[in-house]
N, C-alpha and C. Protein backbone atom coordinates (compact mmCIF):
# COMPACT_ATOMS: atom_id res chain seq x y z
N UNK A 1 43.75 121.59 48.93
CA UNK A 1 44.15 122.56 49.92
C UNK A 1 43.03 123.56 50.19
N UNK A 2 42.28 124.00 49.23
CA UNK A 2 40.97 124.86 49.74
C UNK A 2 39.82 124.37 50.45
N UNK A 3 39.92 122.90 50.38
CA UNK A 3 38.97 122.41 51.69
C UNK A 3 39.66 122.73 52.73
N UNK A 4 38.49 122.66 54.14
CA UNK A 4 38.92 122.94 55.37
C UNK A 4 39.21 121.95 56.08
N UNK A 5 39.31 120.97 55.81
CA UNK A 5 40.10 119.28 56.25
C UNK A 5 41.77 119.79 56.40
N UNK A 6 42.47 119.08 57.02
CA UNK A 6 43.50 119.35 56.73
C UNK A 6 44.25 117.56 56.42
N UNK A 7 44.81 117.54 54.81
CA UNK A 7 45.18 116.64 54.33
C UNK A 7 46.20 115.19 55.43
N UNK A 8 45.90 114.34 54.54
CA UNK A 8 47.14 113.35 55.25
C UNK A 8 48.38 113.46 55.35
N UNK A 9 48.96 113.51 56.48
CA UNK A 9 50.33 113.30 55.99
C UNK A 9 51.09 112.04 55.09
N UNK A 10 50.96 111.45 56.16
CA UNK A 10 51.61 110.19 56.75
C UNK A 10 50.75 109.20 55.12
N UNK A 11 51.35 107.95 54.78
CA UNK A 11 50.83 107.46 53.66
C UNK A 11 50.27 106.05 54.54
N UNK A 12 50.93 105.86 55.62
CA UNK A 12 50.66 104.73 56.30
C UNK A 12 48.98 104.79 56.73
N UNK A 13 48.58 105.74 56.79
CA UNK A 13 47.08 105.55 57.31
C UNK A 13 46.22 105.83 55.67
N UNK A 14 46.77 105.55 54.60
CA UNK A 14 46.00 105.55 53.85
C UNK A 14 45.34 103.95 53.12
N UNK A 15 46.97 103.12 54.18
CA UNK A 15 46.78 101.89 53.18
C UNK A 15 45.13 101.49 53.66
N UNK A 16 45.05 100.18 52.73
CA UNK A 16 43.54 99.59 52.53
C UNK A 16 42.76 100.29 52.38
N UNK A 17 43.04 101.90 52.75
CA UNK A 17 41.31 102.19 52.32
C UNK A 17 41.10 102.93 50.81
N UNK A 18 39.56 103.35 50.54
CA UNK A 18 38.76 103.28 49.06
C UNK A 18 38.73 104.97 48.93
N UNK A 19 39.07 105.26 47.54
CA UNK A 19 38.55 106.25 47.16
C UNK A 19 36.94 106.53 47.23
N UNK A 20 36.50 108.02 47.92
CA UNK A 20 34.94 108.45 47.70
C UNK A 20 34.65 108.67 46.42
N UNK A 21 35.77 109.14 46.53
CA UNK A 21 35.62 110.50 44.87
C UNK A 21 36.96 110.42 44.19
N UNK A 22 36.65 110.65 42.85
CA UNK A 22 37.79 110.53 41.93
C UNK A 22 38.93 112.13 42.31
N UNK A 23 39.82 111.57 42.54
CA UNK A 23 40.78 112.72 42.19
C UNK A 23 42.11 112.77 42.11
N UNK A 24 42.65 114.14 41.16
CA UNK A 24 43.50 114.05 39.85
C UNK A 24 44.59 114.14 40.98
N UNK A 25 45.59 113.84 39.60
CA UNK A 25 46.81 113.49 40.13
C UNK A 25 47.51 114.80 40.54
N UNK A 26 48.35 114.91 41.99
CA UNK A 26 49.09 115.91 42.11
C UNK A 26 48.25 115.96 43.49
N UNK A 27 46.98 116.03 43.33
CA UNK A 27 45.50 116.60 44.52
C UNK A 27 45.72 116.17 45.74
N UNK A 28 46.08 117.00 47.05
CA UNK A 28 46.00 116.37 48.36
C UNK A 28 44.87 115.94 48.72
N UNK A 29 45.06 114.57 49.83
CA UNK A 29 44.08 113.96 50.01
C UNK A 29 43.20 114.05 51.34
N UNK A 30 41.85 114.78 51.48
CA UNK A 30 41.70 114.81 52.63
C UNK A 30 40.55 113.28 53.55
N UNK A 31 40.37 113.28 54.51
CA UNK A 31 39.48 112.59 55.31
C UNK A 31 38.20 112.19 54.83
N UNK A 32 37.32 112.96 53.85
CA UNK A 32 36.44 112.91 53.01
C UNK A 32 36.25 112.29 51.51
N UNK A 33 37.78 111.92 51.02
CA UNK A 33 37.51 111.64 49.86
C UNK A 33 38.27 110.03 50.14
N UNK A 34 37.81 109.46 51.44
CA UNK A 34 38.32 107.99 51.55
C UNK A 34 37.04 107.55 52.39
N UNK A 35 36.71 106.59 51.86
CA UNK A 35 35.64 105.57 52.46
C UNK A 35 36.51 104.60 53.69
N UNK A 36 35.72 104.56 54.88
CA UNK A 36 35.98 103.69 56.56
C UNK A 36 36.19 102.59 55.57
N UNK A 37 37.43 101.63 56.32
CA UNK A 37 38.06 100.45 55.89
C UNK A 37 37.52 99.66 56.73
N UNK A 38 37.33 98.33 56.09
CA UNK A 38 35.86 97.56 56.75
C UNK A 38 37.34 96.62 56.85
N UNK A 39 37.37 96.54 58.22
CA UNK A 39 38.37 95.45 58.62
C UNK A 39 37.68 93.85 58.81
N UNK A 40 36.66 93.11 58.12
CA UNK A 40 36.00 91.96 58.38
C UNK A 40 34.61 91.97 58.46
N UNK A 41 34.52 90.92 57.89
CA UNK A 41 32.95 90.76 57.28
C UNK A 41 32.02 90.12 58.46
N UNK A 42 30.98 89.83 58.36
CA UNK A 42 29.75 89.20 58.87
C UNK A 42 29.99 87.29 58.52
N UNK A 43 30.62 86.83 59.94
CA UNK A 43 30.75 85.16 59.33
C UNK A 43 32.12 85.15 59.52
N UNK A 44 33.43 86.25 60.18
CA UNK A 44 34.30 85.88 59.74
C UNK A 44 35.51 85.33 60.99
N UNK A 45 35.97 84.97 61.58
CA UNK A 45 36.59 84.65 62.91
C UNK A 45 37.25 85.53 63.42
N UNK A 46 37.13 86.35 64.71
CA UNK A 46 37.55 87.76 65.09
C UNK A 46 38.47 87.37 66.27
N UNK A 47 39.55 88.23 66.62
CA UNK A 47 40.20 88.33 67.80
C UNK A 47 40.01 89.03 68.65
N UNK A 48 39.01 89.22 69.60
CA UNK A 48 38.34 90.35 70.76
C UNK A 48 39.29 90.43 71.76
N UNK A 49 39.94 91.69 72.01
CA UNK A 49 40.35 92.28 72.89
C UNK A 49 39.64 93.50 74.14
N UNK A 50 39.74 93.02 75.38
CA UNK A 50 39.31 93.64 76.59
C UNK A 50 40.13 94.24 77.49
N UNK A 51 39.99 95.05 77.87
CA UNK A 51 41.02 96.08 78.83
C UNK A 51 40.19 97.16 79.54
N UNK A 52 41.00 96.82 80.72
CA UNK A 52 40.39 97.91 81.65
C UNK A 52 41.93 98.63 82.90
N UNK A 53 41.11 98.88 83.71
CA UNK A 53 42.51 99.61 84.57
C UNK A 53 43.11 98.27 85.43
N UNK A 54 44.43 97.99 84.94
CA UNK A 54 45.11 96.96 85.65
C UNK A 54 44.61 95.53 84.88
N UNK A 55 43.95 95.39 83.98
CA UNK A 55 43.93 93.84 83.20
C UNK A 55 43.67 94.01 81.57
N UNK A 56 44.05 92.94 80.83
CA UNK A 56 43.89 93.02 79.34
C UNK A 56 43.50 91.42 79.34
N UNK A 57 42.29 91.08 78.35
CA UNK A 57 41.92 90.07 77.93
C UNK A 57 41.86 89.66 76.47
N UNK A 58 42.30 88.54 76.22
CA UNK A 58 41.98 88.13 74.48
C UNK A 58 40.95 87.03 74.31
N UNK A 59 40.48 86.94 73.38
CA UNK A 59 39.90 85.50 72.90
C UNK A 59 39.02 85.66 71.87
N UNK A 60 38.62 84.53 71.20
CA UNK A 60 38.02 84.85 69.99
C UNK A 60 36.38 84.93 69.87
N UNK A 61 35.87 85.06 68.56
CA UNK A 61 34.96 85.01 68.26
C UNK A 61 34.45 84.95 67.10
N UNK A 62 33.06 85.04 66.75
CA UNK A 62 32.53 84.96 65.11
C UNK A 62 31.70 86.57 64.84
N UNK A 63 32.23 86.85 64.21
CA UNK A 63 31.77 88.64 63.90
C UNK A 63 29.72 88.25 63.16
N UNK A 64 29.23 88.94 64.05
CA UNK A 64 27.17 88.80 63.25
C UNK A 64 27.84 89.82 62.42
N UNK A 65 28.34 91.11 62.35
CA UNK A 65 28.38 92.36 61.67
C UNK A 65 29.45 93.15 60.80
N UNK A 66 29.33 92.91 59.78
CA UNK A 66 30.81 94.22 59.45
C UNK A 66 31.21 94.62 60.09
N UNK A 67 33.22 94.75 60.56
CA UNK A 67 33.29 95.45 61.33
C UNK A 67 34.24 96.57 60.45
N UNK A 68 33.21 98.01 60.45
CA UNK A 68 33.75 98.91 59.38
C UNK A 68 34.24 99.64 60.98
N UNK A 69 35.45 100.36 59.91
CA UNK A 69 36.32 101.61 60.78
C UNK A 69 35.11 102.65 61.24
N UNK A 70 35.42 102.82 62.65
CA UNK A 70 34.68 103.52 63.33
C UNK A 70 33.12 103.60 63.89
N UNK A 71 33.01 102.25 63.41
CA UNK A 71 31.61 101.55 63.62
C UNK A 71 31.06 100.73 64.63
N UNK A 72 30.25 100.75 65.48
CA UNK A 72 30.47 99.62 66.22
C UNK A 72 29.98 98.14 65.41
N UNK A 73 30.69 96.74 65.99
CA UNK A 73 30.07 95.60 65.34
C UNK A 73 30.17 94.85 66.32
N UNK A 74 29.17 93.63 66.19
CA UNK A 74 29.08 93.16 67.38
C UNK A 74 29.48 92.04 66.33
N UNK A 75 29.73 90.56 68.03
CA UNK A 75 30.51 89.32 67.97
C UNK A 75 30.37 88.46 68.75
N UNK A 76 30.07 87.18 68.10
CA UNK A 76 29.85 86.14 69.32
C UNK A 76 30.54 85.45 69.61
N UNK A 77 30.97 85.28 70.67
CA UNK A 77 31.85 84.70 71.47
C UNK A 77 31.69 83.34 72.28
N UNK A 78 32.51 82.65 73.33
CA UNK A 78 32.32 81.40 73.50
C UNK A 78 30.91 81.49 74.89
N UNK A 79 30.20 80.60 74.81
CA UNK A 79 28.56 80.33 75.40
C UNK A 79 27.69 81.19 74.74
N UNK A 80 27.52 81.38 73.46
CA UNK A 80 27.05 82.17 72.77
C UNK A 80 26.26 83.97 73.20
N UNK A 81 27.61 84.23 73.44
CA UNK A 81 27.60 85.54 74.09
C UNK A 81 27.56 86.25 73.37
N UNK A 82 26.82 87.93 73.19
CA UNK A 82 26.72 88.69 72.11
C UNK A 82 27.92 90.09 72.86
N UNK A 83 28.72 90.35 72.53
CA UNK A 83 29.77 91.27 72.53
C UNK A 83 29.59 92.82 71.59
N UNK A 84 29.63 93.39 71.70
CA UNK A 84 29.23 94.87 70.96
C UNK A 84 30.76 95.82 71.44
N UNK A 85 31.25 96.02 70.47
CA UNK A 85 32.95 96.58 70.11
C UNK A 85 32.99 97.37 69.13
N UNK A 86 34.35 97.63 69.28
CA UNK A 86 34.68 98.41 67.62
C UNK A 86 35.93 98.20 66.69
N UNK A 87 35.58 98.40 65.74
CA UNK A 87 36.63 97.34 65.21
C UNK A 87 38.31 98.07 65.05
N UNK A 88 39.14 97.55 65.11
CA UNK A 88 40.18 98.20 65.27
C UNK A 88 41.41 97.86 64.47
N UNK A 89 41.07 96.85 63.54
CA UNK A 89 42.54 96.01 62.90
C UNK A 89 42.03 95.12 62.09
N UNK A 90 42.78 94.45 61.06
CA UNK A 90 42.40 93.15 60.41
C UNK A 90 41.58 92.42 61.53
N UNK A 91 40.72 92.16 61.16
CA UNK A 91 39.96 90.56 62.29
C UNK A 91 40.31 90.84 63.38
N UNK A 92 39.76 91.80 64.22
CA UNK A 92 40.02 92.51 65.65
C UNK A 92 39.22 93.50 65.69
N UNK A 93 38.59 93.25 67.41
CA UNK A 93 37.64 94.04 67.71
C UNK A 93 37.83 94.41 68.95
N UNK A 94 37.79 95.78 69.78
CA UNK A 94 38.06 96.16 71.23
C UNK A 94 36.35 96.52 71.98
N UNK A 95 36.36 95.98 72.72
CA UNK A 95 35.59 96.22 73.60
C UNK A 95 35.38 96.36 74.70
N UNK A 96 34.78 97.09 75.42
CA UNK A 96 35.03 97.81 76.76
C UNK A 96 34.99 99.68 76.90
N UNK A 97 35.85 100.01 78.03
CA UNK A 97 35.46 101.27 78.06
C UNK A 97 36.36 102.67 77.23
């Protein structure tokens, strides 16, 4: 509570991700003491989603990059297209505006 973060509520946005730093039991948890949840590795088969005003697109691809929370990672797609997104879910990546 004496950091200036203001803690999690909700427990649902804590699942999958890593402790930074050790801390004791009882201790609220803020934004800083959790490491970005790397939703898929480099090599791994991705579901790319596209959207814009008035259309939404899906289809797949092969991730070149980690795709860590809040990171961009790029993905290749079908005619070996290079895609640059962000990752947003298990094996899912959004790209666009």
């Amino acid at each position: 509570a004496a950091l200036p973060q203001v803690p999690f509520a909700s427990a649902d946005t804590l699942v999958g991700r890593t402790l930074a730093r050790a801390v004791g039991a009882g201790q609220a948890l803020h934004g800083g003491d959790l490491l970005a949840r790397q939703w898929f590795a480099a090599g791994e088969p991705v579901r790319v989603l596209a959207s814009g005003s008035g259309f939404a697109v899906a289809s797949e691809g092969v991730a070149l990059t980690p795709g860590v929370e809040g990171q961009p990672a790029r993905v290749r797609v079908a005619g070996d297209r290079i895609l640059v997104g962000r990752a947003t879910a298990e094996r899912q990546i959004e790209v666009g505006p």
